[in-house]
N, C-alpha and C. Protein backbone atom coordinates (compact mmCIF):
# COMPACT_ATOMS: atom_id res chain seq x y z
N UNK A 1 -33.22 -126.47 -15.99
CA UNK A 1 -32.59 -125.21 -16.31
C UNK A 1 -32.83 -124.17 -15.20
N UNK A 2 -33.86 -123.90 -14.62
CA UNK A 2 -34.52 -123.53 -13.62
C UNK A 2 -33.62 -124.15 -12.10
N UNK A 3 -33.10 -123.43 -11.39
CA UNK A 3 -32.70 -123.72 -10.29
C UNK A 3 -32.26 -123.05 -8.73
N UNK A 4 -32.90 -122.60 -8.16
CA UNK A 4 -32.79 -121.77 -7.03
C UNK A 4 -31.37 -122.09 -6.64
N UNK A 5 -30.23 -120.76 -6.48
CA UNK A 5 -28.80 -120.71 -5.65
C UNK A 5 -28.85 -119.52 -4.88
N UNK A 6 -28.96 -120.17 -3.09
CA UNK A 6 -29.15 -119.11 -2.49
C UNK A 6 -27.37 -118.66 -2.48
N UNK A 7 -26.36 -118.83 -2.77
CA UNK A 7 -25.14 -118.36 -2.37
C UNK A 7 -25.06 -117.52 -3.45
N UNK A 8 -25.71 -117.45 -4.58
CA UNK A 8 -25.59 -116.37 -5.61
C UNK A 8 -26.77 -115.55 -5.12
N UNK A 9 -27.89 -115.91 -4.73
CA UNK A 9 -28.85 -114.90 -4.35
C UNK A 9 -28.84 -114.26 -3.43
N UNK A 10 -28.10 -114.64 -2.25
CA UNK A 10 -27.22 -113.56 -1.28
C UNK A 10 -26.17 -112.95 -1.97
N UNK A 11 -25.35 -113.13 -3.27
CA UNK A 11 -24.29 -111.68 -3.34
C UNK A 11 -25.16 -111.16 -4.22
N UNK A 12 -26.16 -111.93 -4.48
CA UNK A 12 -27.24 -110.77 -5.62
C UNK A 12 -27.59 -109.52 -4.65
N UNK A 13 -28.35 -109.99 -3.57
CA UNK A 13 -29.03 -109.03 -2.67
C UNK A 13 -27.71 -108.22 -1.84
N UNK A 14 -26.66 -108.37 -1.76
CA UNK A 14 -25.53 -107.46 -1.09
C UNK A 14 -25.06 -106.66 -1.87
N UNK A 15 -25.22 -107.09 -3.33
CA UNK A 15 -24.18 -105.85 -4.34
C UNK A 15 -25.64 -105.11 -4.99
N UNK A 16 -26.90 -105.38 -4.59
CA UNK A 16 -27.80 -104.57 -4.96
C UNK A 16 -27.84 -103.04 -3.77
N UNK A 17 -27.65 -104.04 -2.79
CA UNK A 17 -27.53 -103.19 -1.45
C UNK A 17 -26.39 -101.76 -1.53
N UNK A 18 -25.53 -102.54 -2.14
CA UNK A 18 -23.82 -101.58 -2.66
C UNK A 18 -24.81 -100.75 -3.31
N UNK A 19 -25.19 -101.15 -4.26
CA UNK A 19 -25.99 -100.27 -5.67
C UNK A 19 -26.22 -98.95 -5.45
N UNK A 20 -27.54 -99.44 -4.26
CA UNK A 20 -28.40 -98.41 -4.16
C UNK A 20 -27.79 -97.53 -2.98
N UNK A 21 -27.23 -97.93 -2.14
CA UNK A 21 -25.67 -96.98 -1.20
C UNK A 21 -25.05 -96.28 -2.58
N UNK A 22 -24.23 -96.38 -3.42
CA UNK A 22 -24.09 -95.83 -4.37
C UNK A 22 -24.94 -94.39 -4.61
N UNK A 23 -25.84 -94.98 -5.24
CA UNK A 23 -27.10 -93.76 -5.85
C UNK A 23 -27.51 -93.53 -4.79
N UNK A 24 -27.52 -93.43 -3.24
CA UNK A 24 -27.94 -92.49 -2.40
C UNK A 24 -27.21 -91.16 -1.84
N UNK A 25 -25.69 -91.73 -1.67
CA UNK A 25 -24.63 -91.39 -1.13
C UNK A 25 -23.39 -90.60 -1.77
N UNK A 26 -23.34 -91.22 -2.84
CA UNK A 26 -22.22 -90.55 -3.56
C UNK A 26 -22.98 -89.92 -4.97
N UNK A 27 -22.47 -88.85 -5.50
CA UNK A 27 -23.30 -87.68 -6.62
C UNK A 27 -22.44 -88.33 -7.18
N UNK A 28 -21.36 -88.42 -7.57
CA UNK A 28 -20.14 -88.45 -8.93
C UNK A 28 -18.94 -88.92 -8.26
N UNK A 29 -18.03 -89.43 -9.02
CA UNK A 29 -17.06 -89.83 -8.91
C UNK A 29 -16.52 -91.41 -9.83
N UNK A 30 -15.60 -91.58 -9.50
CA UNK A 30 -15.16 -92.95 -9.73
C UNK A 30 -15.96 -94.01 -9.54
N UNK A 31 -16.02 -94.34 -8.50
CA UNK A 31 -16.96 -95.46 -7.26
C UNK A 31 -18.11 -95.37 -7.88
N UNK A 32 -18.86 -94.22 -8.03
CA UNK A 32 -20.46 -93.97 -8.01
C UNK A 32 -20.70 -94.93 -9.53
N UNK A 33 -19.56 -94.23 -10.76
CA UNK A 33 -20.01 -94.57 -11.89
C UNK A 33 -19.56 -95.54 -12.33
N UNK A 34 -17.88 -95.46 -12.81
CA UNK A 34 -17.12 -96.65 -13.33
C UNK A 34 -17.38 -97.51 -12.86
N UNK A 35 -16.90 -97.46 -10.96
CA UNK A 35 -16.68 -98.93 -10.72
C UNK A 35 -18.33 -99.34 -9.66
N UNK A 36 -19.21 -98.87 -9.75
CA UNK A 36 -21.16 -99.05 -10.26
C UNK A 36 -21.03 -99.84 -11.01
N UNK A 37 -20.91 -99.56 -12.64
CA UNK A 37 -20.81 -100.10 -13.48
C UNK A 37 -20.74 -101.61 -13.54
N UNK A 38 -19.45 -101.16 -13.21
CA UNK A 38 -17.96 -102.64 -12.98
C UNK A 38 -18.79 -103.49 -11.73
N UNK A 39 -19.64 -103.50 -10.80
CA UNK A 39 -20.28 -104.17 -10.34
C UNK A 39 -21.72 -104.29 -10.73
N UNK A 40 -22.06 -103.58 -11.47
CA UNK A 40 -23.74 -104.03 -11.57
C UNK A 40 -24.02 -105.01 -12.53
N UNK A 41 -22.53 -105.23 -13.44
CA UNK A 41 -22.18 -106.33 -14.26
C UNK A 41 -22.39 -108.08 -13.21
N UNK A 42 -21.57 -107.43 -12.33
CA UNK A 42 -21.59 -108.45 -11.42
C UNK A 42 -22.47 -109.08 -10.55
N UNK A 43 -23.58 -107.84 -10.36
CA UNK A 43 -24.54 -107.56 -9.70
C UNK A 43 -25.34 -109.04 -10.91
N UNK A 44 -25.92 -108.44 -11.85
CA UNK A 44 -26.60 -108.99 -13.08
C UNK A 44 -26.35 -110.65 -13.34
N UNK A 45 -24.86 -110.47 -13.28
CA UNK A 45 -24.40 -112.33 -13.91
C UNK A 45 -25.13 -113.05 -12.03
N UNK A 46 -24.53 -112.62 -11.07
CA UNK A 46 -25.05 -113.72 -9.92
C UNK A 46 -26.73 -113.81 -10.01
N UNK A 47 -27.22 -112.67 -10.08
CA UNK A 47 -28.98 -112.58 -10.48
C UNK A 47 -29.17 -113.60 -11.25
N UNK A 48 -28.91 -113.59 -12.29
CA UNK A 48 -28.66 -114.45 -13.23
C UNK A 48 -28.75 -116.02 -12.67
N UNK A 49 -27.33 -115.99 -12.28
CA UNK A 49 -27.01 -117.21 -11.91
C UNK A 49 -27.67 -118.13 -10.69
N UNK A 50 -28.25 -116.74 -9.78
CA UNK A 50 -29.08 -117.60 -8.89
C UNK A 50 -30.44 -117.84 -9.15
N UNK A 51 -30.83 -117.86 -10.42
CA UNK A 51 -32.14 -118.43 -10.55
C UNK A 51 -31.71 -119.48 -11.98
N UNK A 52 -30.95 -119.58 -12.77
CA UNK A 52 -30.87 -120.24 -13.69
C UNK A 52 -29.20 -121.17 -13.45
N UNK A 53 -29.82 -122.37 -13.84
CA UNK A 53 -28.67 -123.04 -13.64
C UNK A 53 -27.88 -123.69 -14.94
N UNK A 54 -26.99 -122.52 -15.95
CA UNK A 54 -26.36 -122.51 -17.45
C UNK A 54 -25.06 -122.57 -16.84
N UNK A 55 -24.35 -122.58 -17.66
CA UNK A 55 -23.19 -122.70 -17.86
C UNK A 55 -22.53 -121.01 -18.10
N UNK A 56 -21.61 -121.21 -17.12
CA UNK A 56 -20.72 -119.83 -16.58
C UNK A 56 -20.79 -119.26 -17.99
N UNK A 57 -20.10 -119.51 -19.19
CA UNK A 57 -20.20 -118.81 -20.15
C UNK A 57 -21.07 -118.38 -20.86
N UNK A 58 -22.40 -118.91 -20.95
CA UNK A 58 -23.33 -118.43 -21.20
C UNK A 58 -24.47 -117.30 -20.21
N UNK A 59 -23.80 -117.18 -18.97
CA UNK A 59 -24.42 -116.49 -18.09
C UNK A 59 -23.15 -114.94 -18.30
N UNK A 60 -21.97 -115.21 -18.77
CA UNK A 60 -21.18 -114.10 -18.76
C UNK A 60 -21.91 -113.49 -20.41
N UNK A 61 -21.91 -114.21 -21.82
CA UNK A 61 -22.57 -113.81 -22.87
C UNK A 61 -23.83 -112.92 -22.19
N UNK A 62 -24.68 -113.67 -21.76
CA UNK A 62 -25.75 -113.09 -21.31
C UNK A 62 -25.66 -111.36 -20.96
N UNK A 63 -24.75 -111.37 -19.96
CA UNK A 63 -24.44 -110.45 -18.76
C UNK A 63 -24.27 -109.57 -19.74
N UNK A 64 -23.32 -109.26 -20.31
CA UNK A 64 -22.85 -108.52 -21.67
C UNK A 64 -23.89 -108.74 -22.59
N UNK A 65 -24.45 -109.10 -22.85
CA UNK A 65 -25.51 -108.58 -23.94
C UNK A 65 -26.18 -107.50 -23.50
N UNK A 66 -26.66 -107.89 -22.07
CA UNK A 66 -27.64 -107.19 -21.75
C UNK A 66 -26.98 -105.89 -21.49
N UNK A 67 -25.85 -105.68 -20.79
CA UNK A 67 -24.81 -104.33 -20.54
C UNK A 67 -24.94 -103.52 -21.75
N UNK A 68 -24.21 -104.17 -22.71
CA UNK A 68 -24.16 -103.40 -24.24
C UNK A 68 -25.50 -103.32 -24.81
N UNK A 69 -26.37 -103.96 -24.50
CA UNK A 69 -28.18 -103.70 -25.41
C UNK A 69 -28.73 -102.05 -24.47
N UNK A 70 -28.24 -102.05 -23.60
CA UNK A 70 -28.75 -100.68 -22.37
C UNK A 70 -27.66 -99.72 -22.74
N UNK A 71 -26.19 -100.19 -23.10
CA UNK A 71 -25.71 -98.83 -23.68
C UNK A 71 -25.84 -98.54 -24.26
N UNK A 72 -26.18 -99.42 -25.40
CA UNK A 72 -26.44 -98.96 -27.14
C UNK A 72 -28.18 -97.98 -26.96
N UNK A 73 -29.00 -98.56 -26.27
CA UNK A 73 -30.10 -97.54 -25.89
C UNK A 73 -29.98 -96.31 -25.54
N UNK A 74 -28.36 -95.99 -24.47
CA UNK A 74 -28.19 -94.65 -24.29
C UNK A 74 -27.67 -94.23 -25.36
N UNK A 75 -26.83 -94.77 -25.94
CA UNK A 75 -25.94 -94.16 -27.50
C UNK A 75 -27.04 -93.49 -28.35
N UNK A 76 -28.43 -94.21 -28.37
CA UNK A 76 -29.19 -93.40 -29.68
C UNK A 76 -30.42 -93.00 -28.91
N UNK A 77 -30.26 -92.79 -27.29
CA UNK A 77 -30.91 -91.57 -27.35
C UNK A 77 -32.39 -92.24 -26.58
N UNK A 78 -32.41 -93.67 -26.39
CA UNK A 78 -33.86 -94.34 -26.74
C UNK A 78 -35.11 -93.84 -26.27
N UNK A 79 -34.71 -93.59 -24.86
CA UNK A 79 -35.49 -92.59 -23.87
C UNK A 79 -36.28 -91.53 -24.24
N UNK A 80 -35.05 -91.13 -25.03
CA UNK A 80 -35.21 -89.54 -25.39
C UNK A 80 -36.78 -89.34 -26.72
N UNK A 81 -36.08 -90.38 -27.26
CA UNK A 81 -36.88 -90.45 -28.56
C UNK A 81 -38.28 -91.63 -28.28
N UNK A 82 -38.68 -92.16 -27.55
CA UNK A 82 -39.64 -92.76 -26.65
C UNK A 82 -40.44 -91.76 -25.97
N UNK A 83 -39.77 -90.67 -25.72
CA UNK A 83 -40.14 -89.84 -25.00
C UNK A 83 -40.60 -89.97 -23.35
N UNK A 84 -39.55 -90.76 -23.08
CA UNK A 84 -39.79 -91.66 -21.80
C UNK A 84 -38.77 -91.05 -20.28
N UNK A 85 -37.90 -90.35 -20.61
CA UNK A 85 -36.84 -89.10 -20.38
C UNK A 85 -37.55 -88.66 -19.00
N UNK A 86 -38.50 -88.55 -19.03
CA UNK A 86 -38.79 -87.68 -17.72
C UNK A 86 -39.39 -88.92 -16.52
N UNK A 87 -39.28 -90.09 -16.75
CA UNK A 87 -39.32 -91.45 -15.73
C UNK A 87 -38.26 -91.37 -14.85
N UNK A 88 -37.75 -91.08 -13.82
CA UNK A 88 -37.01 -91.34 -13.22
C UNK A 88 -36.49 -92.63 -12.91
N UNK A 89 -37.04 -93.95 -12.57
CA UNK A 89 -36.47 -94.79 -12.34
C UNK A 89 -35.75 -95.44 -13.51
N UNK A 90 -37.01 -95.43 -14.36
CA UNK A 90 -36.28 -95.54 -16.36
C UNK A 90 -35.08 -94.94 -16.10
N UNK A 91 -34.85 -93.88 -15.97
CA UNK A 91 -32.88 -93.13 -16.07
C UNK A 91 -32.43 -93.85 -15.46
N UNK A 92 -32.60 -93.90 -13.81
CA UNK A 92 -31.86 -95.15 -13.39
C UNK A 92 -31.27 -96.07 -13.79
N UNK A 93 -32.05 -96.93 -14.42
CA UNK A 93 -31.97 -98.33 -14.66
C UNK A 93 -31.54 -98.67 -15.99
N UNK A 94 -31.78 -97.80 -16.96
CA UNK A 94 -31.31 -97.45 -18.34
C UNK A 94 -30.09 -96.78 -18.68
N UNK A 95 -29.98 -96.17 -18.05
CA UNK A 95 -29.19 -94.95 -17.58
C UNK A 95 -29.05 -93.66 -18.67
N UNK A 96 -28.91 -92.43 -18.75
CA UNK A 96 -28.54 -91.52 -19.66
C UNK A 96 -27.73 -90.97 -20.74
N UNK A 97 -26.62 -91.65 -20.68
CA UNK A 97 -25.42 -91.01 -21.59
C UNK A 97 -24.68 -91.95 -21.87
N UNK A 98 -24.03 -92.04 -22.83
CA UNK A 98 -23.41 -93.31 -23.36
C UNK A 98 -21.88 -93.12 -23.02
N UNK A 99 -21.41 -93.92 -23.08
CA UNK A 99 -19.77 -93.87 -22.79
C UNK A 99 -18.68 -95.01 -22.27
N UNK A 100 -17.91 -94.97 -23.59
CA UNK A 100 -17.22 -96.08 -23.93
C UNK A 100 -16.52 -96.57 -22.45
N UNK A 101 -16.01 -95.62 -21.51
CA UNK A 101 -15.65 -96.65 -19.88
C UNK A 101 -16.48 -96.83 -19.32
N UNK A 102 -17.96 -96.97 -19.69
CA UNK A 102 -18.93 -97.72 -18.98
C UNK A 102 -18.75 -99.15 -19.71
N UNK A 103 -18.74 -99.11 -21.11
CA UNK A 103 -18.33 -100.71 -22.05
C UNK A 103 -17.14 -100.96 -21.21
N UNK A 104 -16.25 -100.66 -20.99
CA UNK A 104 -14.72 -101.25 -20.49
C UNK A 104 -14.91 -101.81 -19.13
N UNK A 105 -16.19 -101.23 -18.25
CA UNK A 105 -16.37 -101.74 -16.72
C UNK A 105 -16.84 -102.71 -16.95
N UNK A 106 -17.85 -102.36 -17.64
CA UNK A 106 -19.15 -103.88 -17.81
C UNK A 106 -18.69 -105.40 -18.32
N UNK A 107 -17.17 -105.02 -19.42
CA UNK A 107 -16.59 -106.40 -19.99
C UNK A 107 -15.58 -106.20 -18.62
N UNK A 108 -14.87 -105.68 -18.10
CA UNK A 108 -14.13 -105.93 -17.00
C UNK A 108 -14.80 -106.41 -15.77
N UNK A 109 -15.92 -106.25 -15.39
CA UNK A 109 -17.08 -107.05 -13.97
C UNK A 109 -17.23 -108.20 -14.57
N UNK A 110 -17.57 -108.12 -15.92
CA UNK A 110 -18.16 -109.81 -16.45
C UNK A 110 -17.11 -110.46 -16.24
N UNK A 111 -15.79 -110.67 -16.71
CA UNK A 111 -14.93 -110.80 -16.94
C UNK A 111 -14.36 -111.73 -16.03
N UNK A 112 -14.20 -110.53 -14.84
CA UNK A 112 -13.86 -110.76 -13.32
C UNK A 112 -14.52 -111.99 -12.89
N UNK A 113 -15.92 -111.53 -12.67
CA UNK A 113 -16.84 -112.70 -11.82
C UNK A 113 -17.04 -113.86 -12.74
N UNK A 114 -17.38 -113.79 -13.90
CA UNK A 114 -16.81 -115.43 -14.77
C UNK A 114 -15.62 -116.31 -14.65
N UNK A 115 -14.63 -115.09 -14.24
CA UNK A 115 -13.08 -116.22 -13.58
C UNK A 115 -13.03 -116.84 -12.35
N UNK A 116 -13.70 -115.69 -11.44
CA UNK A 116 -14.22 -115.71 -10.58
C UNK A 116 -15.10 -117.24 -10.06
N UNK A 117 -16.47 -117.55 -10.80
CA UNK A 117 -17.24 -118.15 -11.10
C UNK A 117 -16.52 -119.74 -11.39
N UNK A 118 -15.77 -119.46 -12.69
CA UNK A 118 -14.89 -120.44 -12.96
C UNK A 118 -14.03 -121.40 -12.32
């Protein structure tokens, strides 16, 4: 189950690279958030995929669980009520505010790179 893929672990390490160009460079916009989003989905499934060797559809389930388990954390606040809010990298990585075209990027990246994948 266990299986090193360096061709997924190089676009792991290039769209992490995008990532954090992202959050250095751009404050707001389209790019920064939606389509962030729409790749960190993508970002996640090759991570994924270059250390575990499942089956595309269960690495896209995956991908999306984990997308929607981190929005549903911003939806009720989790941070907030953890009292964990003032972590910076936690916001990062958790992120702050909930919002339904962040769900629409995250099933649209999975989506993509599972056909993709496919």
């Amino acid at each position: 189950m266990i299986k090193f893929n360096s061709k997924f672990a190089l676009i792991t390490l290039y769209l992490l690279a995008t990532e954090i160009c992202f959050a250095l460079f751009l404050k707001d916009g389209f790019i920064r958030y939606t389509f962030g989003d729409f790749l960190a989905t993508i970002l996640l499934y090759c991570a994924i995929k270059s250390v575990f060797n499942l089956k595309s559809k269960y690495i896209a389930f995956i991908t999306l669980s984990i997308a929607f388990t981190l929005e549903a954390f911003q939806y009720f606040n989790l941070l907030e009520v953890l009292n964990l809010h003032h972590y910076k990298l936690l916001n990062i990585v958790m992120g702050s505010h909930f919002s339904l075209e962040d769900v629409l990027a995250y099933t649209l990246g999975t989506l993509c790179i599972y056909f993709i994948d496919k």
